[in-house]
C-alpha atoms as a PDB file:
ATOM      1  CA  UNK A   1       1.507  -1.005  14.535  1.00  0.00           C
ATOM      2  CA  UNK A   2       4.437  -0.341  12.112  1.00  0.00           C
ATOM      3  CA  UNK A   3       3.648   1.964   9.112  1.00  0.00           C
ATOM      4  CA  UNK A   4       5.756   0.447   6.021  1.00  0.00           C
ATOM      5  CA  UNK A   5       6.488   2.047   2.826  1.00  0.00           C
ATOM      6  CA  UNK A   6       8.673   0.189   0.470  1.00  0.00           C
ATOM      7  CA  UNK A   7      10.975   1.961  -2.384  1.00  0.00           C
ATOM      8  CA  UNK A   8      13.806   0.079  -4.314  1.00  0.00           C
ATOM      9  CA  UNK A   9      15.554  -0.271  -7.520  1.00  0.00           C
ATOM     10  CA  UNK A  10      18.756   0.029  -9.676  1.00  0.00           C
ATOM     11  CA  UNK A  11      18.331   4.322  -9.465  1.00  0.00           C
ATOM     12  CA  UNK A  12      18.207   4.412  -6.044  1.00  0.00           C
ATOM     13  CA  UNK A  13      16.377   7.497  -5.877  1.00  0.00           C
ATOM     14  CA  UNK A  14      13.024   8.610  -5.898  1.00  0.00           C
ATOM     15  CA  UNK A  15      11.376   9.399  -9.393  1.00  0.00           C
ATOM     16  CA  UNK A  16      10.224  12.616  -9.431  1.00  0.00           C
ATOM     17  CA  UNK A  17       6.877  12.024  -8.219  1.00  0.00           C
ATOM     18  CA  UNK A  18       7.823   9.536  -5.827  1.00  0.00           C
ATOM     19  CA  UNK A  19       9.660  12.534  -4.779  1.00  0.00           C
ATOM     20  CA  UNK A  20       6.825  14.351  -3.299  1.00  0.00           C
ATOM     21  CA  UNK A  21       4.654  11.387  -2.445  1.00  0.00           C
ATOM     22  CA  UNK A  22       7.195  10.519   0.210  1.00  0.00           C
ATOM     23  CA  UNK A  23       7.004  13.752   2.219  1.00  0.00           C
ATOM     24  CA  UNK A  24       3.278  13.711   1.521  1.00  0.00           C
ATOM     25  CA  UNK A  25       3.354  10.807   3.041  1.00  0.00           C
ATOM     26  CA  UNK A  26       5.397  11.047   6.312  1.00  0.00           C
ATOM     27  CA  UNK A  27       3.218  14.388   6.525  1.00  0.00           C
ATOM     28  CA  UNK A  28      -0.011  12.709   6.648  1.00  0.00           C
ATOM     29  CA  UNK A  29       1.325  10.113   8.824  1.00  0.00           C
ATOM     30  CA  UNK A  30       2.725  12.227  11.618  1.00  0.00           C
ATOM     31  CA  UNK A  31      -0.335  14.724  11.480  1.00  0.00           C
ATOM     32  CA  UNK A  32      -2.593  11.517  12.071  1.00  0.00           C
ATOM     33  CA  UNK A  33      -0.883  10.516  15.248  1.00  0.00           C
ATOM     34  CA  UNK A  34       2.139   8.118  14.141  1.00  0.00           C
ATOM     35  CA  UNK A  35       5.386   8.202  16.176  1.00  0.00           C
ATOM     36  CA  UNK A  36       8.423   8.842  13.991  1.00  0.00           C
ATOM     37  CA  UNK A  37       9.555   5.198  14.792  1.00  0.00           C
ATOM     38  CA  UNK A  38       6.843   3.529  14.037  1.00  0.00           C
ATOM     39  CA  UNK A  39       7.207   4.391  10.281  1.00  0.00           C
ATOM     40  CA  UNK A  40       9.142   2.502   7.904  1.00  0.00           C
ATOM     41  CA  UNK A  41      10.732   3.847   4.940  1.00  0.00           C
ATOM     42  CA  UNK A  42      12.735   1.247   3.169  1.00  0.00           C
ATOM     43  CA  UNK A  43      14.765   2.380   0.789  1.00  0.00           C
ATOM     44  CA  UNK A  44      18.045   1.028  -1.120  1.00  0.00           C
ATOM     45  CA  UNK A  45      19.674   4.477  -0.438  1.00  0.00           C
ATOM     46  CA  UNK A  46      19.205   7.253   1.708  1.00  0.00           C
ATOM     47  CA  UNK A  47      16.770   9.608   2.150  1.00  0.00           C
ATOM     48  CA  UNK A  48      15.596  12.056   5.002  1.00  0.00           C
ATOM     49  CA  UNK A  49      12.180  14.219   5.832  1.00  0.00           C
ATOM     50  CA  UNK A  50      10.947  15.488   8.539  1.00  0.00           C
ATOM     51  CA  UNK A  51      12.813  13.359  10.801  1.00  0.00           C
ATOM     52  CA  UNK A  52      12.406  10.240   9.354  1.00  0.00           C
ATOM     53  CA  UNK A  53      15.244   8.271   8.291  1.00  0.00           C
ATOM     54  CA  UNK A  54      15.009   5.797   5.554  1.00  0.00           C
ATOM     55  CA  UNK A  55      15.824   2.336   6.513  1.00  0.00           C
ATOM     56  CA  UNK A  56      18.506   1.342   3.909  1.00  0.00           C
ATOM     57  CA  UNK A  57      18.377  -2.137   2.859  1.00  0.00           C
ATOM     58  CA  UNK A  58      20.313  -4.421  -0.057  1.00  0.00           C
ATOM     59  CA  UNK A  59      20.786  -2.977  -3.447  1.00  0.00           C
ATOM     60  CA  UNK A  60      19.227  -5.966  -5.239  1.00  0.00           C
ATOM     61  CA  UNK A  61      16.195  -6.003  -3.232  1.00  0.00           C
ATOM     62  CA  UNK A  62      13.774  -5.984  -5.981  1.00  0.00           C
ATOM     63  CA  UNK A  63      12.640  -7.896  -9.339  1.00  0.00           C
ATOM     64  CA  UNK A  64      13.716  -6.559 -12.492  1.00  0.00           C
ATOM     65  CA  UNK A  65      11.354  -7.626 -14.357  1.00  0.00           C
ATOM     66  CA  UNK A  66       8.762  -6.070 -12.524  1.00  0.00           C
ATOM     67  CA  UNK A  67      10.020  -3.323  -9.964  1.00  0.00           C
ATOM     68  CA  UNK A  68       6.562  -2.503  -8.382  1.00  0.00           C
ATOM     69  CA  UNK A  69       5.997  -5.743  -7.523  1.00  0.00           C
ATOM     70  CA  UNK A  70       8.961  -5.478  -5.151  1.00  0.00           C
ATOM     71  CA  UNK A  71       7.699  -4.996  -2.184  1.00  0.00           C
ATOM     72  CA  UNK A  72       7.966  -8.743  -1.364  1.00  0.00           C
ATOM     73  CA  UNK A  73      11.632  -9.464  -1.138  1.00  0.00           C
ATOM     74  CA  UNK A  74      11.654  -6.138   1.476  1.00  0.00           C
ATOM     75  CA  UNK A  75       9.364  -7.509   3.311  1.00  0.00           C
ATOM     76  CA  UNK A  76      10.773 -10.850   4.110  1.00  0.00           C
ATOM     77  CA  UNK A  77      14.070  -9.079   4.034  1.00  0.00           C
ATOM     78  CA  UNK A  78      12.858  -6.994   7.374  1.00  0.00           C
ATOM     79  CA  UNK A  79      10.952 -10.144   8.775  1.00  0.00           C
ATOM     80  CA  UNK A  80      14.347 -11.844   8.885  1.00  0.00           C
ATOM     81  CA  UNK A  81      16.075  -8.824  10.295  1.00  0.00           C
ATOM     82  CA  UNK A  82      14.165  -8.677  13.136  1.00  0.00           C
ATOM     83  CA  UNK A  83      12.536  -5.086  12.002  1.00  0.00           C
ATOM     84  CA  UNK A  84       9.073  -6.686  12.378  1.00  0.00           C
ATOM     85  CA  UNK A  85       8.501  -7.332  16.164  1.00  0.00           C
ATOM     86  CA  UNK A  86       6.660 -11.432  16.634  1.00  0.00           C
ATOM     87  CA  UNK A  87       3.914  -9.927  18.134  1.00  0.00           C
ATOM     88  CA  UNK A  88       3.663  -6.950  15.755  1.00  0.00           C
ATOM     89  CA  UNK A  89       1.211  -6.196  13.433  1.00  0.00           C
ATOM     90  CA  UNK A  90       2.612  -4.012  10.479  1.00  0.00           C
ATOM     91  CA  UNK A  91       0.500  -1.951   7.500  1.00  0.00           C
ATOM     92  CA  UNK A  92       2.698  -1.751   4.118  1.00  0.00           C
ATOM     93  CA  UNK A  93       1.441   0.331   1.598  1.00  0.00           C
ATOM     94  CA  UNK A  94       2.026   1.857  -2.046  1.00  0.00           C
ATOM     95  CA  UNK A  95       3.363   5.639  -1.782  1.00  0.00           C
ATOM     96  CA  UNK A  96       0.013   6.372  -3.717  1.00  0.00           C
ATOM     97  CA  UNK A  97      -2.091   4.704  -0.903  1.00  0.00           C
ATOM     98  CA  UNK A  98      -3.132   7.355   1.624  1.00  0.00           C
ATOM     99  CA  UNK A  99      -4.370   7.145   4.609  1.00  0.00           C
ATOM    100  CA  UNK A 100      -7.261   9.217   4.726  1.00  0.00           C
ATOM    101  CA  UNK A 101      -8.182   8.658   8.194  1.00  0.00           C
ATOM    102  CA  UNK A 102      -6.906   6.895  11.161  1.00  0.00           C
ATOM    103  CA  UNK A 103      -6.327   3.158  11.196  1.00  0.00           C
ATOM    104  CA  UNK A 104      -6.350   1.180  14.754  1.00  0.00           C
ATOM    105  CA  UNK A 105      -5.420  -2.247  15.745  1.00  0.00           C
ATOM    106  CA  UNK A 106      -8.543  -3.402  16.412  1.00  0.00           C
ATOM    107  CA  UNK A 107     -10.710  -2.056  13.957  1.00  0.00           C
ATOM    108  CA  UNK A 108      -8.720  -4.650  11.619  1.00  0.00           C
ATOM    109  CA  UNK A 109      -9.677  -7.713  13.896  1.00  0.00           C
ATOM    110  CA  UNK A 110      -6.447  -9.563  13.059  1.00  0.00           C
ATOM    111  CA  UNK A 111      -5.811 -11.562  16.203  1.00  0.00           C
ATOM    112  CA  UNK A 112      -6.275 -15.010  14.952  1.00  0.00           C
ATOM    113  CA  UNK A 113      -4.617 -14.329  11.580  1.00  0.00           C
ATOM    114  CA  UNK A 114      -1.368 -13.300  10.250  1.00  0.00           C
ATOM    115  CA  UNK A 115      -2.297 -10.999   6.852  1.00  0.00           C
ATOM    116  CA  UNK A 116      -5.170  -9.146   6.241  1.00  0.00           C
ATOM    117  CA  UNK A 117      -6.069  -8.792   2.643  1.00  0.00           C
ATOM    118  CA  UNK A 118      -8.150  -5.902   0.726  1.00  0.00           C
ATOM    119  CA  UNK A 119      -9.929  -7.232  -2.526  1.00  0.00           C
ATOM    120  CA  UNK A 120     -10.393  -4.812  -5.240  1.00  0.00           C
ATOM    121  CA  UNK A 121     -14.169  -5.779  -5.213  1.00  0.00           C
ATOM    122  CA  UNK A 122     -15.055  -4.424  -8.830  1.00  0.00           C
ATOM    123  CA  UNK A 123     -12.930  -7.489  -9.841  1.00  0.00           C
ATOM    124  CA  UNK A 124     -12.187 -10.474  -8.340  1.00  0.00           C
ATOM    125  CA  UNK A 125      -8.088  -9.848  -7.883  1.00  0.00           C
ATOM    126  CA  UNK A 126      -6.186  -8.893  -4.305  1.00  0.00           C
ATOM    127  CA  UNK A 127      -4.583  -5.784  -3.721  1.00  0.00           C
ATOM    128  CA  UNK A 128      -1.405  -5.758  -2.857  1.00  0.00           C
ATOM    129  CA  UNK A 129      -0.943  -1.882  -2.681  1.00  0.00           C
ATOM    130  CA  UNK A 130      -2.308  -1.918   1.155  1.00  0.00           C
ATOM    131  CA  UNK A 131      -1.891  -4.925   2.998  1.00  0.00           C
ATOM    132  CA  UNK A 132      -1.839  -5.905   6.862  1.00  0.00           C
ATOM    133  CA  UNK A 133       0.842  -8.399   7.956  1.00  0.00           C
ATOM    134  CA  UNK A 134       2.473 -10.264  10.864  1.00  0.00           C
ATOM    135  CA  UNK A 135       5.988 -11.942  11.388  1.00  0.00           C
ATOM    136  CA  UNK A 136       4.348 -15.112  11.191  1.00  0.00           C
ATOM    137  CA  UNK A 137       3.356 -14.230   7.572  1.00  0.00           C
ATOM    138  CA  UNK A 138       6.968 -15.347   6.296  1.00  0.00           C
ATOM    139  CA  UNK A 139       6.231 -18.486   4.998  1.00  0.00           C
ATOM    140  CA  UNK A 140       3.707 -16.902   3.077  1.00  0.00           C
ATOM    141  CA  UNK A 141       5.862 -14.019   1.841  1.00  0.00           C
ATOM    142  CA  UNK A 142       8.416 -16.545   0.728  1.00  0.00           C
ATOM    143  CA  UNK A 143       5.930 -18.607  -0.799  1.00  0.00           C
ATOM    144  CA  UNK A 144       4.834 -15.959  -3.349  1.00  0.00           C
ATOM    145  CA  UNK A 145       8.564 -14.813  -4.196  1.00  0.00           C
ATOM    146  CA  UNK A 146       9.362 -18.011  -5.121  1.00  0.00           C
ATOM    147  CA  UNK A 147       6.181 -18.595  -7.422  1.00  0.00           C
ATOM    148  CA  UNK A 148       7.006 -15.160  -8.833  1.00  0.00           C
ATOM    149  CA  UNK A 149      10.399 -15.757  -9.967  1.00  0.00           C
ATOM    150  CA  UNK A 150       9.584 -19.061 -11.414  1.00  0.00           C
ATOM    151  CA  UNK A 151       6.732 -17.440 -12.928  1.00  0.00           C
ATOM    152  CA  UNK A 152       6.550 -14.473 -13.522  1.00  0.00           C
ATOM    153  CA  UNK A 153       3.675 -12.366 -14.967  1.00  0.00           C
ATOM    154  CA  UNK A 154       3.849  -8.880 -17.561  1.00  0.00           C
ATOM    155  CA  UNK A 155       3.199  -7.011 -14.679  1.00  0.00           C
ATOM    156  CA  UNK A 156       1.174  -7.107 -11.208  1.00  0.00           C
ATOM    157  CA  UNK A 157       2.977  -9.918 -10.640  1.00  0.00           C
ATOM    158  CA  UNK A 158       2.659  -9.676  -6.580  1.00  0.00           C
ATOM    159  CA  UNK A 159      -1.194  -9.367  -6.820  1.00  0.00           C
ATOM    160  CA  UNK A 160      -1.799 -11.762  -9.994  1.00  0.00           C
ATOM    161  CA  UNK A 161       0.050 -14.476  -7.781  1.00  0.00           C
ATOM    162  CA  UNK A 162      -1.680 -13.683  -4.997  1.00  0.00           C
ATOM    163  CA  UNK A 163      -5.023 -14.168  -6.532  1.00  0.00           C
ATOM    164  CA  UNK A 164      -3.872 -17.448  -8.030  1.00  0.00           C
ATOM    165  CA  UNK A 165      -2.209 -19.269  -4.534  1.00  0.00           C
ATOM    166  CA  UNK A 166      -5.058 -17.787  -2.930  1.00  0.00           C
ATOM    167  CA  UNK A 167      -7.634 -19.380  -5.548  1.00  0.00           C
ATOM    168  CA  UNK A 168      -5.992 -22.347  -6.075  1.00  0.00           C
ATOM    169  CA  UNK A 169      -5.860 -22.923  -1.917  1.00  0.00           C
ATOM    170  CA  UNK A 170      -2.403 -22.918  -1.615  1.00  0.00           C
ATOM    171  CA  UNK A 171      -2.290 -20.198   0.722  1.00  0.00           C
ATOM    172  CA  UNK A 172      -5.153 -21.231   3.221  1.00  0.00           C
ATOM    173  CA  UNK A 173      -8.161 -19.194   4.476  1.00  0.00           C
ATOM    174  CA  UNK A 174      -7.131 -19.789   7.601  1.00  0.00           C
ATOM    175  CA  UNK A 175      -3.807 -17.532   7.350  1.00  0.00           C
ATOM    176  CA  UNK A 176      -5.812 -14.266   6.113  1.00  0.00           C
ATOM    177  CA  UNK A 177      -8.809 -12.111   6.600  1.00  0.00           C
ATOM    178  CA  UNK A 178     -10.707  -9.998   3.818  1.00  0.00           C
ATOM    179  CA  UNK A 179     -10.995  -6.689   4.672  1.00  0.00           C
ATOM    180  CA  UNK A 180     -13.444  -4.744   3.669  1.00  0.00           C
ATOM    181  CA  UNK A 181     -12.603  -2.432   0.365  1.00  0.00           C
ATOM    182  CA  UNK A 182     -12.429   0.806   2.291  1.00  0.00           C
ATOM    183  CA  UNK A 183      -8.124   0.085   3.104  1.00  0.00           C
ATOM    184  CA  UNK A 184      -7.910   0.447  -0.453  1.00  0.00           C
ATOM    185  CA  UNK A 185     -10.265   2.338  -2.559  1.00  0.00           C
ATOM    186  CA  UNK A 186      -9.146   2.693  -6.066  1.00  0.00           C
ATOM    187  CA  UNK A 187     -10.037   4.728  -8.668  1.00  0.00           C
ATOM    188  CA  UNK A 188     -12.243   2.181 -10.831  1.00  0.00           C
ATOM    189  CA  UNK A 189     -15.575   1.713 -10.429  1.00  0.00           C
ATOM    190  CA  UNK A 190     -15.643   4.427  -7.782  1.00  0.00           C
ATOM    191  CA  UNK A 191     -19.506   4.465  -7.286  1.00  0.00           C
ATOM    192  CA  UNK A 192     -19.693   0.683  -6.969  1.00  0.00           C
ATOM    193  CA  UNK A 193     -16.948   0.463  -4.544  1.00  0.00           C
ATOM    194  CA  UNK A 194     -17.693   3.324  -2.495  1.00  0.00           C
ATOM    195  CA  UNK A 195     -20.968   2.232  -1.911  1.00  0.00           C
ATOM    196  CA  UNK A 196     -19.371  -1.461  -0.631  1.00  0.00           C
ATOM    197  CA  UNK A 197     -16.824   0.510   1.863  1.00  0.00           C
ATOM    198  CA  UNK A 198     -17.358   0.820   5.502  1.00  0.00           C
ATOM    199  CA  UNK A 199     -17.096   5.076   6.456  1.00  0.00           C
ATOM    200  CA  UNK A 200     -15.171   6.371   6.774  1.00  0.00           C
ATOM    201  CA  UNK A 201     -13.314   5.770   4.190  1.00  0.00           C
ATOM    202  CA  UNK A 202      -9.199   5.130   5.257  1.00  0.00           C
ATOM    203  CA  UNK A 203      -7.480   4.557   2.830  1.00  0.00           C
ATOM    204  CA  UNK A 204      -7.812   6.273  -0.761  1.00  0.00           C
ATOM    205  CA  UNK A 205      -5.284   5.050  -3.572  1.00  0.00           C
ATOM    206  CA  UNK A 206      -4.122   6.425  -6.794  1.00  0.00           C
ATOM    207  CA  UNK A 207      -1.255   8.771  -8.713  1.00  0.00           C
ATOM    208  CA  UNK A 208      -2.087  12.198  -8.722  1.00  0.00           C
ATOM    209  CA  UNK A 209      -0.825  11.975 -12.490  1.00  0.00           C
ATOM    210  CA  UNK A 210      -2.682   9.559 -13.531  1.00  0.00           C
ATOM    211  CA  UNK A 211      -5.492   9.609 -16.356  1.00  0.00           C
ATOM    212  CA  UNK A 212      -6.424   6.966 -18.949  1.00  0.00           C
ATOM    213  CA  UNK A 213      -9.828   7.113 -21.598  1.00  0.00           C
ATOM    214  CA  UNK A 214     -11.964   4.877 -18.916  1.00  0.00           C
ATOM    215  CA  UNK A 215     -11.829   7.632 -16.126  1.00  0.00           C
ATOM    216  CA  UNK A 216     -13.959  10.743 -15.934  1.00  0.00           C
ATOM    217  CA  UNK A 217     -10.905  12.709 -15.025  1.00  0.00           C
ATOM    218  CA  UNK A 218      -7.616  12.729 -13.251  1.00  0.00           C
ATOM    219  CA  UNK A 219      -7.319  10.751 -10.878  1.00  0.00           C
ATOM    220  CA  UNK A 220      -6.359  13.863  -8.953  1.00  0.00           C
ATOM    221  CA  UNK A 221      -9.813  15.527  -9.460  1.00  0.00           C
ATOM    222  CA  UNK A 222     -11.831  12.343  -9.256  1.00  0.00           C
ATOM    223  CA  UNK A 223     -10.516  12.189  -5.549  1.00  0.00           C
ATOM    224  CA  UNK A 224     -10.157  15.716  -4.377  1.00  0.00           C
ATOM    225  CA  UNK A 225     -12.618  17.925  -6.566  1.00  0.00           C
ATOM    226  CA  UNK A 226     -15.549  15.399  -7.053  1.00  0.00           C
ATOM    227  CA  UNK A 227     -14.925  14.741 -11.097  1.00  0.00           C
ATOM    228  CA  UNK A 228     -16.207  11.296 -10.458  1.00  0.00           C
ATOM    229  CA  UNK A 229     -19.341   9.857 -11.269  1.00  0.00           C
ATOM    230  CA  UNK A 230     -20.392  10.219  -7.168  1.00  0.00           C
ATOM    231  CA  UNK A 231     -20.120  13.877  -8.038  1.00  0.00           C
ATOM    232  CA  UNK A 232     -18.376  14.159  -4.596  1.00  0.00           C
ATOM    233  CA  UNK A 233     -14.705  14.859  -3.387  1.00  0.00           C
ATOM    234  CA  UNK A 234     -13.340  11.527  -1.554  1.00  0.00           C
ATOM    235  CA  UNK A 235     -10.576  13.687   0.185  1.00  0.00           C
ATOM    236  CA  UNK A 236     -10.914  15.503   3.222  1.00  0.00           C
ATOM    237  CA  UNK A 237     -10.078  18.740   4.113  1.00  0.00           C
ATOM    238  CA  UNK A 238      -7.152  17.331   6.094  1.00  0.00           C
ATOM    239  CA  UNK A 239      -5.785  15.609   3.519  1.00  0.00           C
ATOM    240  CA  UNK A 240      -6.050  18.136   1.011  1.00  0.00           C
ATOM    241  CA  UNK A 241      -4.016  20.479   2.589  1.00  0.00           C
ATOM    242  CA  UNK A 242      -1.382  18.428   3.231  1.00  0.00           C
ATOM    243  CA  UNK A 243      -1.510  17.684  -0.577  1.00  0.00           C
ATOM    244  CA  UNK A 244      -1.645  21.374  -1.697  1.00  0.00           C
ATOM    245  CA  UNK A 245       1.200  22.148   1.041  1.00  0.00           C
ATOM    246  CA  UNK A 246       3.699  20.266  -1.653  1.00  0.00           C
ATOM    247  CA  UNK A 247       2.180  21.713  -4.628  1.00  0.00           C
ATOM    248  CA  UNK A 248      -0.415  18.599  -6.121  1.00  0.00           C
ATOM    249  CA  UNK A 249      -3.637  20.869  -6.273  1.00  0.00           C
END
């Protein structure tokens, strides 16, 4: 399995927390057992941590009107490429989406399809901020970036079409399976989803910076101090010490 992380636009460079998500994030990835190779960092300039190179790809590789929705164009970018292997099964993710403990082939099931979706479950939209895909998921990939860019949404526009094609039937049931919540667990309606997830939990998403009036918190100390209305930490000890290594504490 590939491990894909996806970071483009006209800067081409990091913001500054993007900064130290991406060594928190090849961090956590090598200390849970992923080769070097096997993770993807694709990148419209260059960047290197810890022995991982970014894979530099086209300057215009993303949608202006809605940069973190532009995952999409990278992906079918490295489908075409040949980065993706045809038998390959490949987990992107959002820089914020950590995995919190180890992910295997076949815990996913994913044999007889080519994506494997996570629904936000406190509201009936897909994520698209961890997401399972195989080579044979181009058509679908190019399916949604055209929709997009003839219509295109305020913002989520990767999810928000996703939802619709997927609602609407365009994109069959037969192409995807729904995966339970706990490759994506989000910082709404933690109780409610964390009761829903399988354990344990594996993947835990959200900014470290992040706070708005609806949560308890940060999102920080929702997730690793238990300021949540579980009244429990969500990180491990693993985790957190990878975190506090580059200074988020």
């Amino acid at each position: 399995m590939k491990n894909l992380l996806i970071y483009t636009g006209p800067n081409k460079k990091f913001d500054q927390e993007h900064e130290v998500l991406a060594r928190i994030q090849i961090d956590n990835s090598l200390d849970l057992g992923w080769k070097r190779e096997d993770i993807l960092l694709a990148t419209n300039f260059p960047y290197l941590y810890n022995g991982v190179s970014s894979l530099l790809v086209p300057d215009k590789l993303y949608y202006e009107f809605d940069l973190a929705a532009s995952k999409l164009p990278v992906v079918i970018y490295l489908i075409k490429q040949g980065f993706i292997g045809a038998d390959e099964l490949c987990w992107c993710h959002d820089f914020d989406a950590y995995e919190l403990n180890s992910i295997s082939e076949a815990e996913l099931g994913l044999d007889d399809f080519d994506l494997g979706l996570v629904p936000y479950f406190y509201k009936p939209q897909w994520q698209f901020c961890s997401f399972f895909f195989k080579k044979s998921a181009k058509d679908v990939f190019e399916l949604l970036d055209r929709t997009i860019r003839a219509r295109p949404y305020a913002s989520r526009n990767n999810e928000k079409t996703l939802t619709r094609l997927i609602g609407e039937d365009v994109i069959k049931a037969d192409r995807y399976k729904k995966l339970n919540v706990t490759y994506g667990i989000a910082k709404r309606c933690l109780a409610t989803v964390y009761r829903e997830a399988s354990k344990p939990l594996k993947v835990l998403h959200f900014l470290p910076s992040n706070y708005d009036k609806l949560m308890p918190d940060t999102a920080l100390n929702m997730f690793m101090y238990g300021k949540n209305n579980l009244k429990m930490p969500l990180m491990n000890e693993r985790l957190t010490k990878i975190f506090k290594y580059h200074g988020i504490k």
